[in-house]
PDB file of N, CA and C in Angstrom:
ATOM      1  N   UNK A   1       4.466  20.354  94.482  1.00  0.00           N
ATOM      2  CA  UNK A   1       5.372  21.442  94.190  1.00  0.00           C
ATOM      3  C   UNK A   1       5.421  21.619  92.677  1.00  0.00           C
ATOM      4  N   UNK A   2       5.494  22.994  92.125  1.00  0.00           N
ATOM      5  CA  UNK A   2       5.650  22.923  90.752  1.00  0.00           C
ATOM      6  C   UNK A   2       6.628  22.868  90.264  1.00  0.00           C
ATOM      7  N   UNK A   3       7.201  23.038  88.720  1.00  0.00           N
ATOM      8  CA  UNK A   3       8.263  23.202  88.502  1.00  0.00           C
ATOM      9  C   UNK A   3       9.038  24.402  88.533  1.00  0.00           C
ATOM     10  N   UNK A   4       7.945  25.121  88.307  1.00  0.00           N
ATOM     11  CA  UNK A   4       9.297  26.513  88.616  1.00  0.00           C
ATOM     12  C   UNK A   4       9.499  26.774  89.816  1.00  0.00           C
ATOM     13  N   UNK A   5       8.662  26.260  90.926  1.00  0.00           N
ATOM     14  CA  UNK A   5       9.728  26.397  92.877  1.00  0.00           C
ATOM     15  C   UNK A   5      10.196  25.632  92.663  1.00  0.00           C
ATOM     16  N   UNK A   6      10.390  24.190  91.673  1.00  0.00           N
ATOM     17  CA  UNK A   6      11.568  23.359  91.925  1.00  0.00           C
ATOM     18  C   UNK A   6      12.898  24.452  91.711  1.00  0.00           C
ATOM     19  N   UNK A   7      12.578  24.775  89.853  1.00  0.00           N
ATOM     20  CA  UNK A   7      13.456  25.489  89.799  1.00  0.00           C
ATOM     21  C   UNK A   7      13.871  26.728  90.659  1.00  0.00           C
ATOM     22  N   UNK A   8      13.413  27.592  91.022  1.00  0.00           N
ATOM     23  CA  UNK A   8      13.405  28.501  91.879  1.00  0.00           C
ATOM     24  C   UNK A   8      14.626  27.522  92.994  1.00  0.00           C
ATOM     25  N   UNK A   9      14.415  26.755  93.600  1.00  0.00           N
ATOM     26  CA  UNK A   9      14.690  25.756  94.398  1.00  0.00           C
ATOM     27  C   UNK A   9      16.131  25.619  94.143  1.00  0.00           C
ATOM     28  N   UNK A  10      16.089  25.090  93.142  1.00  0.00           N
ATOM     29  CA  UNK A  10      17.647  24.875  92.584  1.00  0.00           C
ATOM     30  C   UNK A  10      18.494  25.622  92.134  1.00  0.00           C
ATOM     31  N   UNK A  11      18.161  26.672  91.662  1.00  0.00           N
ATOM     32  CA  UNK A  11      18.886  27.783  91.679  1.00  0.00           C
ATOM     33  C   UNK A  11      19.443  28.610  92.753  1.00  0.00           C
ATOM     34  N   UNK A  12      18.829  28.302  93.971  1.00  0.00           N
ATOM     35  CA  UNK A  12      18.798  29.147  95.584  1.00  0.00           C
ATOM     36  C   UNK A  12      19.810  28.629  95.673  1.00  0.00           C
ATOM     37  N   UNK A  13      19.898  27.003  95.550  1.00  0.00           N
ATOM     38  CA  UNK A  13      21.195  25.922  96.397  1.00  0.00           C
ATOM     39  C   UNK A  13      21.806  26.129  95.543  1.00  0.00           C
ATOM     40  N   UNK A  14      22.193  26.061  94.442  1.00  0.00           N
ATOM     41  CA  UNK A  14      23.521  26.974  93.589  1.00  0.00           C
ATOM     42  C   UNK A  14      24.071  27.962  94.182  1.00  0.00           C
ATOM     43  N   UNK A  15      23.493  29.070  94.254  1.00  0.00           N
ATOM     44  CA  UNK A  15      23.739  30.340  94.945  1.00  0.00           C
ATOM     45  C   UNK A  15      24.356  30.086  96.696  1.00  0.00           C
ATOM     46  N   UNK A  16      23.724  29.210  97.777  1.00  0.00           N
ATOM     47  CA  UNK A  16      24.409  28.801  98.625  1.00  0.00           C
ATOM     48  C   UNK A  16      25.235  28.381  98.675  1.00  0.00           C
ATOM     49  N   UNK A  17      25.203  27.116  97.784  1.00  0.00           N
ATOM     50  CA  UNK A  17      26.058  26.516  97.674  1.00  0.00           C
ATOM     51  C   UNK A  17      27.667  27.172  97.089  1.00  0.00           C
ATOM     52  N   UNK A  18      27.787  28.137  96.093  1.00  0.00           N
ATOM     53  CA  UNK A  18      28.772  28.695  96.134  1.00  0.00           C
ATOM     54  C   UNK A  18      29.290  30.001  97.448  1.00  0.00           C
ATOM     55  N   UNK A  19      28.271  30.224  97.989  1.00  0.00           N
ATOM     56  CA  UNK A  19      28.622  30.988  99.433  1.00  0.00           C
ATOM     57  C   UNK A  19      29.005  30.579 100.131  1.00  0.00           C
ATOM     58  N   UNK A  20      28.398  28.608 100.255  1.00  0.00           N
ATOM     59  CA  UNK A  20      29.280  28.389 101.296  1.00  0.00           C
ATOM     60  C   UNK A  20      30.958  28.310 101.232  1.00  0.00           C
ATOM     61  N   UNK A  21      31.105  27.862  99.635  1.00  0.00           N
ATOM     62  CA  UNK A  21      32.042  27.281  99.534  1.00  0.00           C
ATOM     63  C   UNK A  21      33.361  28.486  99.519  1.00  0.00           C
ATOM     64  N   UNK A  22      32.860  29.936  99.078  1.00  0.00           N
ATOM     65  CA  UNK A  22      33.211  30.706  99.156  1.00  0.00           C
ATOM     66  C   UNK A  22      34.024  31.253 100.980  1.00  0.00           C
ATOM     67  N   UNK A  23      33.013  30.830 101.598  1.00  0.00           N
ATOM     68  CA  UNK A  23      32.775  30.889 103.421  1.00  0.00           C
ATOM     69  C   UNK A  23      34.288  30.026 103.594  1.00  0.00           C
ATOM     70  N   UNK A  24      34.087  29.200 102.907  1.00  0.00           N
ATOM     71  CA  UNK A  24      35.254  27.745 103.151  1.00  0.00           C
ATOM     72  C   UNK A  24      36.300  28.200 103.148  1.00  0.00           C
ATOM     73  N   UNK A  25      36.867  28.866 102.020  1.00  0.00           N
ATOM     74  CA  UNK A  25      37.778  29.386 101.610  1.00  0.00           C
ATOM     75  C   UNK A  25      38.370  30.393 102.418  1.00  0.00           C
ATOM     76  N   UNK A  26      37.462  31.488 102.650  1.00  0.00           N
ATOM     77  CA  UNK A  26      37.995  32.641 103.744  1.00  0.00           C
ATOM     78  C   UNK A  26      38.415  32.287 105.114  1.00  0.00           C
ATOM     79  N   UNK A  27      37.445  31.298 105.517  1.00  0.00           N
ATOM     80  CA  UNK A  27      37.605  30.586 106.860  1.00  0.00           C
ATOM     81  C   UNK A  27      39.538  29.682 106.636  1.00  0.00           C
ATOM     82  N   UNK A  28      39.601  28.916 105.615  1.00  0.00           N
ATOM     83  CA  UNK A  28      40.782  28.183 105.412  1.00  0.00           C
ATOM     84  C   UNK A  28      41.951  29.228 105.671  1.00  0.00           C
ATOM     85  N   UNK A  29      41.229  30.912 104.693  1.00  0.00           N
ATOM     86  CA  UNK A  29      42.733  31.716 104.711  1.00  0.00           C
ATOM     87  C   UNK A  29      42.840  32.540 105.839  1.00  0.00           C
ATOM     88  N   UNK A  30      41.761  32.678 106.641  1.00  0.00           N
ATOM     89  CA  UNK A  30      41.906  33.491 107.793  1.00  0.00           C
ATOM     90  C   UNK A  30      42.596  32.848 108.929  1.00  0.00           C
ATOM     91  N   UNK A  31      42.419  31.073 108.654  1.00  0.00           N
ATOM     92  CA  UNK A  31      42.931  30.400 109.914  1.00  0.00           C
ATOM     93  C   UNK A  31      44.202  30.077 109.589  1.00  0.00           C
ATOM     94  N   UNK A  32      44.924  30.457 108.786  1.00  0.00           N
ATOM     95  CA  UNK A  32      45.906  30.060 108.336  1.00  0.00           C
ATOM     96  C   UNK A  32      47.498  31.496 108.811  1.00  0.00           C
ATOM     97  N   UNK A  33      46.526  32.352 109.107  1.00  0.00           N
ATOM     98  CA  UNK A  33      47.417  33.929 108.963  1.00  0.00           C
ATOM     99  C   UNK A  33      47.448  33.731 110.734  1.00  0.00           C
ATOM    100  N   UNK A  34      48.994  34.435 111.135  1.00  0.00           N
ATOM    101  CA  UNK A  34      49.567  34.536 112.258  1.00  0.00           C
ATOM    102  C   UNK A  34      48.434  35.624 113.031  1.00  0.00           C
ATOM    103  N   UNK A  35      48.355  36.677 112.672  1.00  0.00           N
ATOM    104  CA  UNK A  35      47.630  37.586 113.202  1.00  0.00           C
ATOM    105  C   UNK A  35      45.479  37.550 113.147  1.00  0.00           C
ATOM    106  N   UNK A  36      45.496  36.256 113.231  1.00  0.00           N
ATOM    107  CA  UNK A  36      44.226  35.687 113.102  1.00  0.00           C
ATOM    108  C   UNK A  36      43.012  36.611 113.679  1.00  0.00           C
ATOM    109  N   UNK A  37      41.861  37.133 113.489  1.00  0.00           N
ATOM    110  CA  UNK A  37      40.877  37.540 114.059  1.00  0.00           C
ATOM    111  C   UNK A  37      40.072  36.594 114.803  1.00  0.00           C
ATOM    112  N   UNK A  38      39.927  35.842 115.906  1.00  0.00           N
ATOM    113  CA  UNK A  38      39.068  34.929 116.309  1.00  0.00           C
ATOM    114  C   UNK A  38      37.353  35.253 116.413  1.00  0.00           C
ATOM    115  N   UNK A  39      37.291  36.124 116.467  1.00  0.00           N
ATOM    116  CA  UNK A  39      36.007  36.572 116.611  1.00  0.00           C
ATOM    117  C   UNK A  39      35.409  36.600 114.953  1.00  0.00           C
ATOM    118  N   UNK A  40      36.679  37.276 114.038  1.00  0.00           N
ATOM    119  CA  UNK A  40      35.847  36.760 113.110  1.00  0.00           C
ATOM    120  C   UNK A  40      36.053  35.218 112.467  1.00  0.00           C
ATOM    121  N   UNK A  41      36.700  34.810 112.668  1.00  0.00           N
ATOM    122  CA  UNK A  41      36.864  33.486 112.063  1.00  0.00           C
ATOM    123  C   UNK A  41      35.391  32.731 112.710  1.00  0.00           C
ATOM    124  N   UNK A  42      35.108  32.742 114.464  1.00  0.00           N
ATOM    125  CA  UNK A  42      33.987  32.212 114.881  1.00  0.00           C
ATOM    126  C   UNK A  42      32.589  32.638 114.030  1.00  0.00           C
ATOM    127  N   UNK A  43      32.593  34.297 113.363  1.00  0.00           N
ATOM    128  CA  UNK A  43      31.363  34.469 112.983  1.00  0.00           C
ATOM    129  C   UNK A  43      31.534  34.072 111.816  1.00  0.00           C
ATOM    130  N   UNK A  44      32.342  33.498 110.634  1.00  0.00           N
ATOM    131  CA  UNK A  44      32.714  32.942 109.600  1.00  0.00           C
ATOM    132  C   UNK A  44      31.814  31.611 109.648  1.00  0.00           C
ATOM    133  N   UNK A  45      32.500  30.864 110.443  1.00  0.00           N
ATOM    134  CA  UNK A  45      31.929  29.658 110.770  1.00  0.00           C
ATOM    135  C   UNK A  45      30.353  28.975 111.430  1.00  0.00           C
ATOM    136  N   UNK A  46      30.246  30.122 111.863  1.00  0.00           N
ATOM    137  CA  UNK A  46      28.804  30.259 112.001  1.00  0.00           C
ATOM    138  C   UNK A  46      27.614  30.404 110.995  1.00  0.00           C
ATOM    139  N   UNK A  47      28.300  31.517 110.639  1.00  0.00           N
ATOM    140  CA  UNK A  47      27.264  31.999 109.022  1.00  0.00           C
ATOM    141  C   UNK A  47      27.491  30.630 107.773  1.00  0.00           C
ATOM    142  N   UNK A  48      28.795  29.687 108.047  1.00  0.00           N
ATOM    143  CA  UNK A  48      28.490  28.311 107.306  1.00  0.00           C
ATOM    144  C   UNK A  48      27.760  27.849 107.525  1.00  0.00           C
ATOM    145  N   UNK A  49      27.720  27.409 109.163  1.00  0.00           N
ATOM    146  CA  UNK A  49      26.992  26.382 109.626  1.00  0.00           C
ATOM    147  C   UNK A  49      24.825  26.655 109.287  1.00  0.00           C
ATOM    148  N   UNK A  50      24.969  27.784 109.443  1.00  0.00           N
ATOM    149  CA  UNK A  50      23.666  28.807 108.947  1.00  0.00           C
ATOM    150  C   UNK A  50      23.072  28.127 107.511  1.00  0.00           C
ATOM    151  N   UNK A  51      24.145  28.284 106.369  1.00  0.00           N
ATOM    152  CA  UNK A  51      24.399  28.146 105.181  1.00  0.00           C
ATOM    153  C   UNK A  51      23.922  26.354 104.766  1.00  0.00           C
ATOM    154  N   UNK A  52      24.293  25.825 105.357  1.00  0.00           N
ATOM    155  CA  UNK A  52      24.647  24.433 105.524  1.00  0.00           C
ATOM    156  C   UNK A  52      23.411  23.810 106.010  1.00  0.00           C
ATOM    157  N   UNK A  53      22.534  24.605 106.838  1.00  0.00           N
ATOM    158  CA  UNK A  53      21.472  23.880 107.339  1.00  0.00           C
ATOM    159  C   UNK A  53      20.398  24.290 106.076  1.00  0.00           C
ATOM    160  N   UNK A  54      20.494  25.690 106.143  1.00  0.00           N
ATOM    161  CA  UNK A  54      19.436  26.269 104.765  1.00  0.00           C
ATOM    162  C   UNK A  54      19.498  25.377 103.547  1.00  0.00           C
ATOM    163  N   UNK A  55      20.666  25.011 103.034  1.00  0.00           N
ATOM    164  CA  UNK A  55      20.738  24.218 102.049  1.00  0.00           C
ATOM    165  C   UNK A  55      20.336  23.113 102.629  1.00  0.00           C
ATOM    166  N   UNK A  56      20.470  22.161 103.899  1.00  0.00           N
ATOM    167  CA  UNK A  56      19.618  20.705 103.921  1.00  0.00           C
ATOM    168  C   UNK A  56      18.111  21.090 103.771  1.00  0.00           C
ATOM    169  N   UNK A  57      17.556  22.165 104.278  1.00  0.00           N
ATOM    170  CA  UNK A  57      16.466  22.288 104.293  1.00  0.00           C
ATOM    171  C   UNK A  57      15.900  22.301 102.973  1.00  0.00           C
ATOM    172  N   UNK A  58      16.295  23.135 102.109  1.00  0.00           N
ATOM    173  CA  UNK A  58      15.806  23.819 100.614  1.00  0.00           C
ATOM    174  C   UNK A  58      16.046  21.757  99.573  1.00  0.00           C
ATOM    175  N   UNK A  59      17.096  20.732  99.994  1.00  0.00           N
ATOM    176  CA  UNK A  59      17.080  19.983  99.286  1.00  0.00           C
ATOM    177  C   UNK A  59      15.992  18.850 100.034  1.00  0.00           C
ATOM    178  N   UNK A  60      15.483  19.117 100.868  1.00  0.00           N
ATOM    179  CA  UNK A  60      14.643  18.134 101.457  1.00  0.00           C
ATOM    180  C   UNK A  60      13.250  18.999 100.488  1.00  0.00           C
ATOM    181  N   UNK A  61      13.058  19.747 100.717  1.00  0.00           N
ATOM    182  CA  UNK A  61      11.792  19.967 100.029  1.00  0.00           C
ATOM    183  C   UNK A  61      11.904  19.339  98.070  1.00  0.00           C
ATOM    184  N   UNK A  62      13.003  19.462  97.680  1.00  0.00           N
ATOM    185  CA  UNK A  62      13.220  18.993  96.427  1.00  0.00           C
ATOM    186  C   UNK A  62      12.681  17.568  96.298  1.00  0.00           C
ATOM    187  N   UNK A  63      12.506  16.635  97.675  1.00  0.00           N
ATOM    188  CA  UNK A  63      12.312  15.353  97.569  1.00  0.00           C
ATOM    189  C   UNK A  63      11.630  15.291  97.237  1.00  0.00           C
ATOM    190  N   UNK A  64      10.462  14.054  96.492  1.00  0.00           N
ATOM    191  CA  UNK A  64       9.242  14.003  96.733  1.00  0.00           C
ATOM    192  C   UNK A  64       8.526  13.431  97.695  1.00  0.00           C
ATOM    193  N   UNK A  65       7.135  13.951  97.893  1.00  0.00           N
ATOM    194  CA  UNK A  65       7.058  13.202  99.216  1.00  0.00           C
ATOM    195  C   UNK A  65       6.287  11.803  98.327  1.00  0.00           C
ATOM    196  N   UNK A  66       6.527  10.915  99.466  1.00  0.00           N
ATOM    197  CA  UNK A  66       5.782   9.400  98.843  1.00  0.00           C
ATOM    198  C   UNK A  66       5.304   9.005  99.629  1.00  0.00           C
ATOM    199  N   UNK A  67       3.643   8.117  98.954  1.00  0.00           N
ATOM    200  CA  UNK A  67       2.429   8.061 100.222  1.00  0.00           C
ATOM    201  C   UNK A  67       2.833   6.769 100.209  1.00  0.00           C
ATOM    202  N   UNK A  68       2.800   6.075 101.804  1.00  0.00           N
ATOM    203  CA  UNK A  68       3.172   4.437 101.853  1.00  0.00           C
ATOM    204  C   UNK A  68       2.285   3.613 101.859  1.00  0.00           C
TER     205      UNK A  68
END
């Protein structure tokens, strides 16, 4: 891998990474209100869980691989 898809790389999971956390937040204030949307709170939580895997994926490639 070179360095600039590392970088490329790390800059993506920045960018997720504040979406998800962003996701977190809406999800915390939506579940929190009497007149709750469930349908959207479920697609909230979904589009994390989405979020959450993309980012394991994007930091596994950051690894290096090592020959045994």
């Amino acid at each position: 891998m070179q360095v600039q898809d590392q970088a490329e790389i790390a800059h993506l999971l920045a960018e997720l990474r504040v979406e998800h956390r962003d996701l977190d937040v809406a999800i915390e204030h939506l579940a929190s209100t009497l007149s709750r949307d469930e349908l959207q709170l479920t697609r909230l939580k979904k589009r994390k869980l989405l979020l959450k895997d993309h980012i394991a994926r994007l930091e596994s490639k950051l690894i290096p691989d090592l020959d045994a």
